[in-house]
PDB file of N, CA and C in Angstrom:
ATOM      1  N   UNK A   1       9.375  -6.561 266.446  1.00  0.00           N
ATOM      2  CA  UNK A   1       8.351  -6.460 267.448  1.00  0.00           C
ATOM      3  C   UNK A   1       7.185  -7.370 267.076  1.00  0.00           C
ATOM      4  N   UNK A   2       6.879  -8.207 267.977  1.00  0.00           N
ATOM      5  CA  UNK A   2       5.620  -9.066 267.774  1.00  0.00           C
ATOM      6  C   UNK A   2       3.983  -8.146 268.420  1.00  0.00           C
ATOM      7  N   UNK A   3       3.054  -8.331 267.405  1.00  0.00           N
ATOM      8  CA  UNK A   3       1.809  -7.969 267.887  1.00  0.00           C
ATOM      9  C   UNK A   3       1.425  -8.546 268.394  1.00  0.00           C
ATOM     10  N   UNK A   4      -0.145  -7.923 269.025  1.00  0.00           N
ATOM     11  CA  UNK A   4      -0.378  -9.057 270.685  1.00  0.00           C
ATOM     12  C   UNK A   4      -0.874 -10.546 270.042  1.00  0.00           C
ATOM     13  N   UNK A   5      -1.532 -10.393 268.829  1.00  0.00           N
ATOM     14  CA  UNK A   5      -1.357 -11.862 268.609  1.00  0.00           C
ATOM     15  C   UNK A   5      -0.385 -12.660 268.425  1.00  0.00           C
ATOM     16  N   UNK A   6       0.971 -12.016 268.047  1.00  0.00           N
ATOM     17  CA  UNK A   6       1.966 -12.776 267.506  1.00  0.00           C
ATOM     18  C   UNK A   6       2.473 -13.295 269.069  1.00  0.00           C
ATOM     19  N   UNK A   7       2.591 -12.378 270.174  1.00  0.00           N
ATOM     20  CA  UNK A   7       2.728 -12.972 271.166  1.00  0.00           C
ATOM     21  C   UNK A   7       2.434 -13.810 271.838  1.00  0.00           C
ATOM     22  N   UNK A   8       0.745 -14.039 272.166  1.00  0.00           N
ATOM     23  CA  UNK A   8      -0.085 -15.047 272.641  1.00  0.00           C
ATOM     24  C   UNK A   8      -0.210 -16.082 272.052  1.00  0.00           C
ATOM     25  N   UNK A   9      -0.005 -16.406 270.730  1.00  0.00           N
ATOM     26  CA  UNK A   9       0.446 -17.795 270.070  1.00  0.00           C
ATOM     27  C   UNK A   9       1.291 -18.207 270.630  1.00  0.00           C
ATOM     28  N   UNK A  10       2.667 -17.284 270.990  1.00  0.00           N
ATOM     29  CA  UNK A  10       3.886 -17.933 271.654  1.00  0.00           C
ATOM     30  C   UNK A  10       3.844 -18.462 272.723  1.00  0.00           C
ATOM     31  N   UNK A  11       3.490 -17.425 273.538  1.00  0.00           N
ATOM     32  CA  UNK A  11       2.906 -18.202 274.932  1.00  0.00           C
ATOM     33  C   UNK A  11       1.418 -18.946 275.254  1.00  0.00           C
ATOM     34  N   UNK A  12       1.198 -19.121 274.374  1.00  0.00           N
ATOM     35  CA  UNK A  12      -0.232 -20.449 274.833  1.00  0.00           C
ATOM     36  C   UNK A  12      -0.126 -21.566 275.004  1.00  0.00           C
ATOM     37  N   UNK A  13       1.183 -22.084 274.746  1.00  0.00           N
ATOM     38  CA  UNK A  13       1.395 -23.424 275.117  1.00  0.00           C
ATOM     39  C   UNK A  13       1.947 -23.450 276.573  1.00  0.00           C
ATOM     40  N   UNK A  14       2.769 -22.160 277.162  1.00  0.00           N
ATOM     41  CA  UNK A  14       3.436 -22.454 278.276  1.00  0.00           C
ATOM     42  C   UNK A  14       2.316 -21.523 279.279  1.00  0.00           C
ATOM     43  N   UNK A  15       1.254 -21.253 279.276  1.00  0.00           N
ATOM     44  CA  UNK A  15      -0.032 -20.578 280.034  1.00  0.00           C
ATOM     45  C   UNK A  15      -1.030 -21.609 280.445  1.00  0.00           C
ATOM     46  N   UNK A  16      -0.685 -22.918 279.899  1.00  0.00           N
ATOM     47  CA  UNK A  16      -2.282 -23.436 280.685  1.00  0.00           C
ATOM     48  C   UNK A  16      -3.133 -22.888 280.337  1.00  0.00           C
ATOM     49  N   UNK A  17      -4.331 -22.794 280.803  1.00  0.00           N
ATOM     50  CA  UNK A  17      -5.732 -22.594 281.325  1.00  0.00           C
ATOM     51  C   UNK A  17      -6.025 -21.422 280.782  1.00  0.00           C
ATOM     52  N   UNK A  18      -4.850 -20.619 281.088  1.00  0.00           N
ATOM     53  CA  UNK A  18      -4.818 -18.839 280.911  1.00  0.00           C
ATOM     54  C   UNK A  18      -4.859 -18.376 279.633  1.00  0.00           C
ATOM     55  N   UNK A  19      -6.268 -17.605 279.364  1.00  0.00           N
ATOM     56  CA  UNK A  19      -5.627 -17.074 277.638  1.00  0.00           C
ATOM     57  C   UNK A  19      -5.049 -15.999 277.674  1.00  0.00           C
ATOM     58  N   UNK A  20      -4.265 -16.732 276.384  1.00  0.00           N
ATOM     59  CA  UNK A  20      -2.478 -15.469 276.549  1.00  0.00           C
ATOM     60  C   UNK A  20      -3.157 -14.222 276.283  1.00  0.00           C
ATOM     61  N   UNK A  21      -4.632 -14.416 275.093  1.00  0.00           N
ATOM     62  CA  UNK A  21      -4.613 -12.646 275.216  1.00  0.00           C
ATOM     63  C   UNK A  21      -5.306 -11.679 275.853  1.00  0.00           C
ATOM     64  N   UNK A  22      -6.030 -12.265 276.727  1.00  0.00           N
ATOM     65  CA  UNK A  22      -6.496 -11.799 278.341  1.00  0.00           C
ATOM     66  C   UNK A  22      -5.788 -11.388 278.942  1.00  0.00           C
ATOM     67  N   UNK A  23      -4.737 -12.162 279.071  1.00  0.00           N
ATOM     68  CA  UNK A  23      -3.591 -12.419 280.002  1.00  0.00           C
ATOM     69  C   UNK A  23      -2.591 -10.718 279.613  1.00  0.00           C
ATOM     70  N   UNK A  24      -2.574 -10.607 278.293  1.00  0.00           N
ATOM     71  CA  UNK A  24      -1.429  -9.764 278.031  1.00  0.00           C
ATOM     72  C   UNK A  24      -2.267  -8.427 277.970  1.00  0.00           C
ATOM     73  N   UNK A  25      -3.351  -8.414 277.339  1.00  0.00           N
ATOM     74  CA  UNK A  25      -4.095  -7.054 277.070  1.00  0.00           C
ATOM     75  C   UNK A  25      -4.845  -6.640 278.893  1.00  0.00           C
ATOM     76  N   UNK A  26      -4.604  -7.221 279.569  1.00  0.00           N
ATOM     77  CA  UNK A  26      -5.023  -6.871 281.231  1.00  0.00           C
ATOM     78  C   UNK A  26      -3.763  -5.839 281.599  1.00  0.00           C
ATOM     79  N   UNK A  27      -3.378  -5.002 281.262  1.00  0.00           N
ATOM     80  CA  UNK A  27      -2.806  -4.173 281.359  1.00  0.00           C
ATOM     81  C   UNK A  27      -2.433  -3.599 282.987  1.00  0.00           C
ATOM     82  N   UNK A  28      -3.863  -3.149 283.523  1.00  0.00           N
ATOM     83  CA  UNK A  28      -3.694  -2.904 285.124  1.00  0.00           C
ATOM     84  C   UNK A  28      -3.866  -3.834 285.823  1.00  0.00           C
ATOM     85  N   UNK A  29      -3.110  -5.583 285.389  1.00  0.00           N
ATOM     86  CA  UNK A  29      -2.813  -6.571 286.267  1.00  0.00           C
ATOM     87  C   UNK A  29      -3.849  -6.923 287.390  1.00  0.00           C
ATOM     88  N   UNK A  30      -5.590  -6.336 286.709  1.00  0.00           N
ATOM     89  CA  UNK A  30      -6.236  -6.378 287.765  1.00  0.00           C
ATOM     90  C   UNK A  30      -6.776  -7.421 288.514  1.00  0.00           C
ATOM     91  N   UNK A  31      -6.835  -8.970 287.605  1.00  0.00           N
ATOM     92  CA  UNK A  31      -6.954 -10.297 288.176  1.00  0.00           C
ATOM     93  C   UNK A  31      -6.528 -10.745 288.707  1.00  0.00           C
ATOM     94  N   UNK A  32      -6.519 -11.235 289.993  1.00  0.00           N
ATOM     95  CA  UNK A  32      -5.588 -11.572 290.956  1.00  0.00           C
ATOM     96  C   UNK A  32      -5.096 -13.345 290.348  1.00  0.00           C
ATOM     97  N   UNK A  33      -6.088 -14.226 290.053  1.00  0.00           N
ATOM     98  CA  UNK A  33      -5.600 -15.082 289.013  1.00  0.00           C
ATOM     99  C   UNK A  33      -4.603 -15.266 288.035  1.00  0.00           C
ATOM    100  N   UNK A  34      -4.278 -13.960 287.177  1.00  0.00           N
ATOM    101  CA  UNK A  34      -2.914 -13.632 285.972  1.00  0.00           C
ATOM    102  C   UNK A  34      -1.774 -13.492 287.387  1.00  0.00           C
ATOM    103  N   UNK A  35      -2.002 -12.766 288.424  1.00  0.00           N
ATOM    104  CA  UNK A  35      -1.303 -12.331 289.563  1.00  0.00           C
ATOM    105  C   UNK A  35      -0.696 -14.345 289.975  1.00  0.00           C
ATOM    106  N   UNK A  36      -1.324 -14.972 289.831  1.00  0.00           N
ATOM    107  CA  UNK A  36      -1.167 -16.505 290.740  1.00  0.00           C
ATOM    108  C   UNK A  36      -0.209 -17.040 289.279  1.00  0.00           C
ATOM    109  N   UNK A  37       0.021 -16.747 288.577  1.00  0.00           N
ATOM    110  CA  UNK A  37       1.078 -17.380 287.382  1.00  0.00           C
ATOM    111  C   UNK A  37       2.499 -17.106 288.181  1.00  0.00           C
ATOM    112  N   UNK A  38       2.954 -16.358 288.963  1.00  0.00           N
ATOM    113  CA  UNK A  38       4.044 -16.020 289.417  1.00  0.00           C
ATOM    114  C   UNK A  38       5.145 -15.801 288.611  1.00  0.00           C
ATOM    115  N   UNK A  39       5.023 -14.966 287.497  1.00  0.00           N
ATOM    116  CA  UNK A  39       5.855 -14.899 286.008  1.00  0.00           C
ATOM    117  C   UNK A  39       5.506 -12.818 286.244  1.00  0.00           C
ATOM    118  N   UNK A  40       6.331 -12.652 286.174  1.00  0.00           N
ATOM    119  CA  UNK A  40       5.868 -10.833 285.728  1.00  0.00           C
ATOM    120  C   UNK A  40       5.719 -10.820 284.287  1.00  0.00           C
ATOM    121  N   UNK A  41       4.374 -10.058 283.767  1.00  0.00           N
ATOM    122  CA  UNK A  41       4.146  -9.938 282.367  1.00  0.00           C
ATOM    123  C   UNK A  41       4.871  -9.016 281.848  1.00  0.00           C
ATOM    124  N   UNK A  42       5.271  -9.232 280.562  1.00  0.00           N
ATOM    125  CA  UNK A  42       6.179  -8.823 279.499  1.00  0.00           C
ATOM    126  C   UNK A  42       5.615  -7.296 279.103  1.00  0.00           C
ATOM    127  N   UNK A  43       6.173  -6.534 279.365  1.00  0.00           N
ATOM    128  CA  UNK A  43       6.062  -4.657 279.118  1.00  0.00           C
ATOM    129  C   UNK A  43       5.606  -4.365 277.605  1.00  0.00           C
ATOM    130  N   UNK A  44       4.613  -3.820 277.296  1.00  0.00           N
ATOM    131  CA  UNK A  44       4.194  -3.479 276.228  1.00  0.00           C
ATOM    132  C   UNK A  44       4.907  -2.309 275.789  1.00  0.00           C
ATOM    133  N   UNK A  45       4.754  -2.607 274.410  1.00  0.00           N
ATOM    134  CA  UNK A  45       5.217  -1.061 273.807  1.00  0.00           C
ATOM    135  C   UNK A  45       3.885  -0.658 272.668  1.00  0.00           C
ATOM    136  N   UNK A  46       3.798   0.654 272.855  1.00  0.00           N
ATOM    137  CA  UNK A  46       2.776   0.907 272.331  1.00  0.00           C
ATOM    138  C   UNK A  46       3.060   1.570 271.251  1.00  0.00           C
ATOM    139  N   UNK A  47       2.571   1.160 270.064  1.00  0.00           N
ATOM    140  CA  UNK A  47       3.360   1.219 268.647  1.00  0.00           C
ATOM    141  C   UNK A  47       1.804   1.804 267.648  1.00  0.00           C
ATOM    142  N   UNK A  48       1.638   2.887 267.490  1.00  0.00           N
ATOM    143  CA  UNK A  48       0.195   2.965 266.497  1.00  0.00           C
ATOM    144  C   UNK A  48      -0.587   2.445 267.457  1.00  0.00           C
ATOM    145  N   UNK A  49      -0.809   3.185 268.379  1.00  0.00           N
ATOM    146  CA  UNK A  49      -2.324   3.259 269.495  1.00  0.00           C
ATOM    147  C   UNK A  49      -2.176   1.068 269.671  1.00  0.00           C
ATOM    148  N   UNK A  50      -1.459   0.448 269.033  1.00  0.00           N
ATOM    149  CA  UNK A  50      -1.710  -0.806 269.397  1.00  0.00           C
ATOM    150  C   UNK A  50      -0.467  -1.522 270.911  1.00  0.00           C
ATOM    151  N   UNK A  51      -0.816  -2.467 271.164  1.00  0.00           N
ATOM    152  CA  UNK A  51       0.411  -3.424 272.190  1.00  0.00           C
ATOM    153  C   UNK A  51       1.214  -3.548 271.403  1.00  0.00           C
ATOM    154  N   UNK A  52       2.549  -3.562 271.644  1.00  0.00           N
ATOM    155  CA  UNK A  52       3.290  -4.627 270.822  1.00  0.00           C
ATOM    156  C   UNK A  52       4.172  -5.305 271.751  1.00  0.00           C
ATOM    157  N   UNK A  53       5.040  -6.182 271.446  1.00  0.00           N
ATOM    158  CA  UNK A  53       5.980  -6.655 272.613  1.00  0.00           C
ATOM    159  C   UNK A  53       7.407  -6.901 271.737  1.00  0.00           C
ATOM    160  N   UNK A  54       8.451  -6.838 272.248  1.00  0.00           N
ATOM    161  CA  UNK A  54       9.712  -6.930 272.368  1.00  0.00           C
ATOM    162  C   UNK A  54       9.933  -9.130 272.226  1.00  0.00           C
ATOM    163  N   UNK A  55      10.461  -8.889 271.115  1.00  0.00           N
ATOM    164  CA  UNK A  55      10.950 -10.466 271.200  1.00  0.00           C
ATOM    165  C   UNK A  55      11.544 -11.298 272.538  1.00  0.00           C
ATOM    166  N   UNK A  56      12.553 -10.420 272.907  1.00  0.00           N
ATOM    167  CA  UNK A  56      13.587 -10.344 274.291  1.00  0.00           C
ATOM    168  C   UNK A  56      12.488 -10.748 275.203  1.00  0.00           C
ATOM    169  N   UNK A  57      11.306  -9.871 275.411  1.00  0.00           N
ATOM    170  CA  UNK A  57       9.891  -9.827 276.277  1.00  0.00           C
ATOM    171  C   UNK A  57       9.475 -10.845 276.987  1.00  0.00           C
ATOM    172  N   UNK A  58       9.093 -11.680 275.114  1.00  0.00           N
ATOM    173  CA  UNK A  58       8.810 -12.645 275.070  1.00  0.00           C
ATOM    174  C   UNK A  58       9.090 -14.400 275.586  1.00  0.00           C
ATOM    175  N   UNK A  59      10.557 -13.878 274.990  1.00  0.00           N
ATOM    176  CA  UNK A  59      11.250 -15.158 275.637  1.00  0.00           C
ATOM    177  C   UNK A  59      11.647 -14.912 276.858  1.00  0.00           C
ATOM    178  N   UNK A  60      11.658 -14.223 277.172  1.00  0.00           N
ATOM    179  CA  UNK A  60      11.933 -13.669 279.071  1.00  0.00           C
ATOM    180  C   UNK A  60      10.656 -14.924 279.872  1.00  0.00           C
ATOM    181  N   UNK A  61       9.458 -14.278 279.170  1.00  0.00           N
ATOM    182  CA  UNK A  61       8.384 -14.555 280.043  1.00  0.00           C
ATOM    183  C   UNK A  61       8.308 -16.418 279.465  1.00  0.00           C
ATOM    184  N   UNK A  62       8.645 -16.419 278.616  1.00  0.00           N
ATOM    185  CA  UNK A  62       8.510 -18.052 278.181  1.00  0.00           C
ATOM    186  C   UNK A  62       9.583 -18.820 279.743  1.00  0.00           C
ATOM    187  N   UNK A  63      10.581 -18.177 279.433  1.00  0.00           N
ATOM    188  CA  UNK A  63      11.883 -19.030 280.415  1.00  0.00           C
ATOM    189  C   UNK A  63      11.352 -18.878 281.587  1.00  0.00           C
ATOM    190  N   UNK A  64      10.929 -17.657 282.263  1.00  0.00           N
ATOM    191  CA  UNK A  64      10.827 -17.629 283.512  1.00  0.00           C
ATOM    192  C   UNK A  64       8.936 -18.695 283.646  1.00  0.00           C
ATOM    193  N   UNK A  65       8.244 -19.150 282.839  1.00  0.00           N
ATOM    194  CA  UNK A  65       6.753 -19.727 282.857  1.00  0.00           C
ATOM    195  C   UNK A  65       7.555 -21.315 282.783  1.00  0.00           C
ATOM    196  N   UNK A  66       8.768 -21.453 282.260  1.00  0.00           N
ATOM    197  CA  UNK A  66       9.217 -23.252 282.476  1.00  0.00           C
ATOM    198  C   UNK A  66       9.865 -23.208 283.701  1.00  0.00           C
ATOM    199  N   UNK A  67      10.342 -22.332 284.131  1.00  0.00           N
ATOM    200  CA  UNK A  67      11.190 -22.146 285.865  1.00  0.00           C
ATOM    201  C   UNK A  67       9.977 -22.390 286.880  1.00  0.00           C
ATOM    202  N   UNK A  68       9.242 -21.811 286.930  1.00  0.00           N
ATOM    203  CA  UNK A  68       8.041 -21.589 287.289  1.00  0.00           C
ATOM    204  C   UNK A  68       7.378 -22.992 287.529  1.00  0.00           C
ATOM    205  N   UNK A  69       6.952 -23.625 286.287  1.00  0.00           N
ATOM    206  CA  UNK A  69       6.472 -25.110 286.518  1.00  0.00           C
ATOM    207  C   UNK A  69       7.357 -26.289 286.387  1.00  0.00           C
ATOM    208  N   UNK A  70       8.504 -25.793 286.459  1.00  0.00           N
ATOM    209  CA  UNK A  70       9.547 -26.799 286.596  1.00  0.00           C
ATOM    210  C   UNK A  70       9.800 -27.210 288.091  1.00  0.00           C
ATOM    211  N   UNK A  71       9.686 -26.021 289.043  1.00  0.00           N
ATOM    212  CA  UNK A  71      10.130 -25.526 290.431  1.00  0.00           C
ATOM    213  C   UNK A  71       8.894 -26.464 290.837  1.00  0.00           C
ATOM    214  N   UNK A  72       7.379 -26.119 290.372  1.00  0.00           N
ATOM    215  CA  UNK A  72       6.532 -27.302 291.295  1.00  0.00           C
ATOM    216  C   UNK A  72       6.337 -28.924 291.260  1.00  0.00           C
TER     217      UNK A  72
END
């Protein structure tokens, strides 16, 4: 299991603009901006009151963020 930093390193190269750990700790998806990435964010697991994420998660949301800007 990666912590939310270990995650947002991963994805900061394929986020643009977006910081990954804004991006991931926004929990109730309330920015309509994280909403305009057109990628569904990767499901937390909550491990010791902290985020954590699922490797699988991770690379989910990586593949579907190059589909994504590949498609425009």
């Amino acid at each position: 299991m990666l912590t939310l930093i270990q995650a947002a390193a991963r994805l900061e190269p394929h986020l643009g603009r977006v910081n990954p750990i804004n991006w991931l700790a926004d929990t109730r998806r309330a920015k309509s901006y994280y909403r305009d990435l057109g990628v569904k964010p990767p499901v937390p697991v909550i491990h010791d009151r902290r985020l954590h994420y699922t490797e699988e998660e991770i690379e989910r949301v990586i593949a579907e963020l190059k589909a994504v800007k590949s498609g425009r």
